[in-house]
Every structure is written in structure tokens, then in C-alpha cells.
N, C-alpha and C. Protein backbone atom coordinates (compact mmCIF):
# COMPACT_ATOMS: atom_id res chain seq x y z
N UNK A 1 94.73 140.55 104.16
CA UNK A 1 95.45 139.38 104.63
C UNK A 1 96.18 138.70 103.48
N UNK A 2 97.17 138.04 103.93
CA UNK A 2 97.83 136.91 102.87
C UNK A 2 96.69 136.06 102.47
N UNK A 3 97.03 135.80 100.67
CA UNK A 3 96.07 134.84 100.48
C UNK A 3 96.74 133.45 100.89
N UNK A 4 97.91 133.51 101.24
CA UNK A 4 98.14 131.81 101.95
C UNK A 4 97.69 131.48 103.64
N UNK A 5 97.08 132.44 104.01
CA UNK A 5 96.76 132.32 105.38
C UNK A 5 95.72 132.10 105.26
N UNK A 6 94.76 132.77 104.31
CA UNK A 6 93.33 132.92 103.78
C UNK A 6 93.08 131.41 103.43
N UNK A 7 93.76 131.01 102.56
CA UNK A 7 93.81 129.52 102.38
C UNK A 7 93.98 128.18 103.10
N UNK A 8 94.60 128.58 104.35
CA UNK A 8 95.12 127.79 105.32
C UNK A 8 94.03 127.58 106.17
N UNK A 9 93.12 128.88 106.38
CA UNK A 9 92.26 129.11 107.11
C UNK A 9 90.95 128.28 106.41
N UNK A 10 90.71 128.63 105.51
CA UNK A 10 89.52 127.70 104.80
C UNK A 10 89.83 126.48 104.61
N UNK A 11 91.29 125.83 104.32
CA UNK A 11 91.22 124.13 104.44
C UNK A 11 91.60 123.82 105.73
N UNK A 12 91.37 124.52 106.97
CA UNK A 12 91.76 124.27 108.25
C UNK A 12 89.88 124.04 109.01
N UNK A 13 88.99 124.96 108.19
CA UNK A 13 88.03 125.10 108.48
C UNK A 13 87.14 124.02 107.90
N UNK A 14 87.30 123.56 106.67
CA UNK A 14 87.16 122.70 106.16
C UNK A 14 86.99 121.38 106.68
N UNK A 15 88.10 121.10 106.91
CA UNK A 15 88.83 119.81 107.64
C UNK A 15 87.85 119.54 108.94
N UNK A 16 87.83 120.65 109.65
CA UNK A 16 86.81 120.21 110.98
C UNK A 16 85.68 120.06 111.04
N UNK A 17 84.71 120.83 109.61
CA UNK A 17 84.06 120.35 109.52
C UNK A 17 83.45 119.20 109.34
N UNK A 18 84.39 119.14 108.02
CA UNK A 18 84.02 117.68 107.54
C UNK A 18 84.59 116.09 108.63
N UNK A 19 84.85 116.26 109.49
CA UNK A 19 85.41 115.36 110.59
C UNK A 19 84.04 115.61 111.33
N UNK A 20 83.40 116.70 111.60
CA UNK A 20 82.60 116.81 112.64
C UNK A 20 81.42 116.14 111.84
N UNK A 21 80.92 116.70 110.59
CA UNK A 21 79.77 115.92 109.92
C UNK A 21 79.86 114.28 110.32
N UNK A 22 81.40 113.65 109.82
CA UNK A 22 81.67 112.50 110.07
C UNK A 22 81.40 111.57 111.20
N UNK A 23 81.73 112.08 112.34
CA UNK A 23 81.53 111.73 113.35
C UNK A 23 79.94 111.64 113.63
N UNK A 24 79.06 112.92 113.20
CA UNK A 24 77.73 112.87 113.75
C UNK A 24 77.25 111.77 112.85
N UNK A 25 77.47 111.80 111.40
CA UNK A 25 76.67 110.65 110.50
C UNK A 25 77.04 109.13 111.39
N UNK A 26 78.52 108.57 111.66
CA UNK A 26 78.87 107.76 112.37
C UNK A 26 78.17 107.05 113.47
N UNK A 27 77.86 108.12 114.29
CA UNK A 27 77.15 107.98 115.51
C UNK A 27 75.95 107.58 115.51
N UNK A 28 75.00 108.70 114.32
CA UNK A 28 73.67 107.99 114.63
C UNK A 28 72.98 107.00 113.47
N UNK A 29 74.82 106.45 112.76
CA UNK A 29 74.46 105.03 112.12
C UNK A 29 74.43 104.07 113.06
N UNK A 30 75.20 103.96 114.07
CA UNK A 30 75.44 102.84 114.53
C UNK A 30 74.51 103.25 115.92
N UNK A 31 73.80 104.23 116.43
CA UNK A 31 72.66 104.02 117.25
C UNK A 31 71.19 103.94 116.38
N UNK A 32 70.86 103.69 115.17
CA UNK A 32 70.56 103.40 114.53
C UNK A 32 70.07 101.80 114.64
N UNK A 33 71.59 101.39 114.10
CA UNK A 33 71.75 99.82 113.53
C UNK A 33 71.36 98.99 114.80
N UNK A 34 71.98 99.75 115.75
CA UNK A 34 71.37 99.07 117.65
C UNK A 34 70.01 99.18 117.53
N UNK A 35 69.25 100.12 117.35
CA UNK A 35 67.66 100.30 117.75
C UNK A 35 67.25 99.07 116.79
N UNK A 36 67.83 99.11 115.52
CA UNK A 36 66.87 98.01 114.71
C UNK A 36 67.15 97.04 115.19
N UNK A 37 68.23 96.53 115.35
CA UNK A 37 68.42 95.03 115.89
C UNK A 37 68.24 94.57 117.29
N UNK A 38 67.93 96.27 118.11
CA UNK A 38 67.00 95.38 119.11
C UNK A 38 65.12 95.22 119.31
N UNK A 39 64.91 95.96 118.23
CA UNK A 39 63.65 95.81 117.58
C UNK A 39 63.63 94.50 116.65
N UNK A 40 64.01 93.88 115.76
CA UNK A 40 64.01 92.84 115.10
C UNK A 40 64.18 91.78 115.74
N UNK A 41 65.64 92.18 116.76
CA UNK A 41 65.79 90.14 116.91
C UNK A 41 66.14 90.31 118.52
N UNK A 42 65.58 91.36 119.46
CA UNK A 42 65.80 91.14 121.02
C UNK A 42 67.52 91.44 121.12
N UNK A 43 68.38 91.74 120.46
CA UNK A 43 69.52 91.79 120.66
C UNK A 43 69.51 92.83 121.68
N UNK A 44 71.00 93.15 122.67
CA UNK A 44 71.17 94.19 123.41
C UNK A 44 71.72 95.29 123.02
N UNK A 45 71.43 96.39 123.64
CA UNK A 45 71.71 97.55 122.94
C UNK A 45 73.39 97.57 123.05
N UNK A 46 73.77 96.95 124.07
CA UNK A 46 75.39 97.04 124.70
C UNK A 46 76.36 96.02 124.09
N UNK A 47 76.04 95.36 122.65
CA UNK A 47 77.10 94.70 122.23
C UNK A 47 77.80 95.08 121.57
């Protein structure tokens, strides 16, 4: 193969990963930050 396709392909592969890591760390910060604060101070999970 071309090494510019080869390349395209690994920072294409790259990219989604690192968006997908992003998203999961994201997610279970902020269902996280809900559980504590409705453990600490009665807050709702839905604000």
C-alpha cells in the first residue's frame, strides 16, 4: 500500500479512538459527580 494511505488510515484510526475514550471518560465523570451529590446533599439525579 501507499505509505500516505497507511498514514491516513492510522490518524483516521486514531482520531476515533481517542474521541471514543473521550466520550466514555466524560460520561462516567459526570454520572459519577450525580451519584456523589446525590449521596452527599439529596440533590436529584436529573439536574
Amino acid at each position: 500500500m501507499n505509505i500516505g494511505v497507511l498514514l491516513l488510515i492510522i490518524v483516521g484510526g486514531a482520531a476515533g479512538g481517542l474521541s471514543t475514550i473521550y466520550l466514555l471518560v466524560s460520561f462516567l465523570g459526570t454520572l459519577g459527580y450525580k451519584i456523589f451529590r446525590k449521596v452527599k446533599y439529596g440533590a436529584s439525579l436529573y439536574d
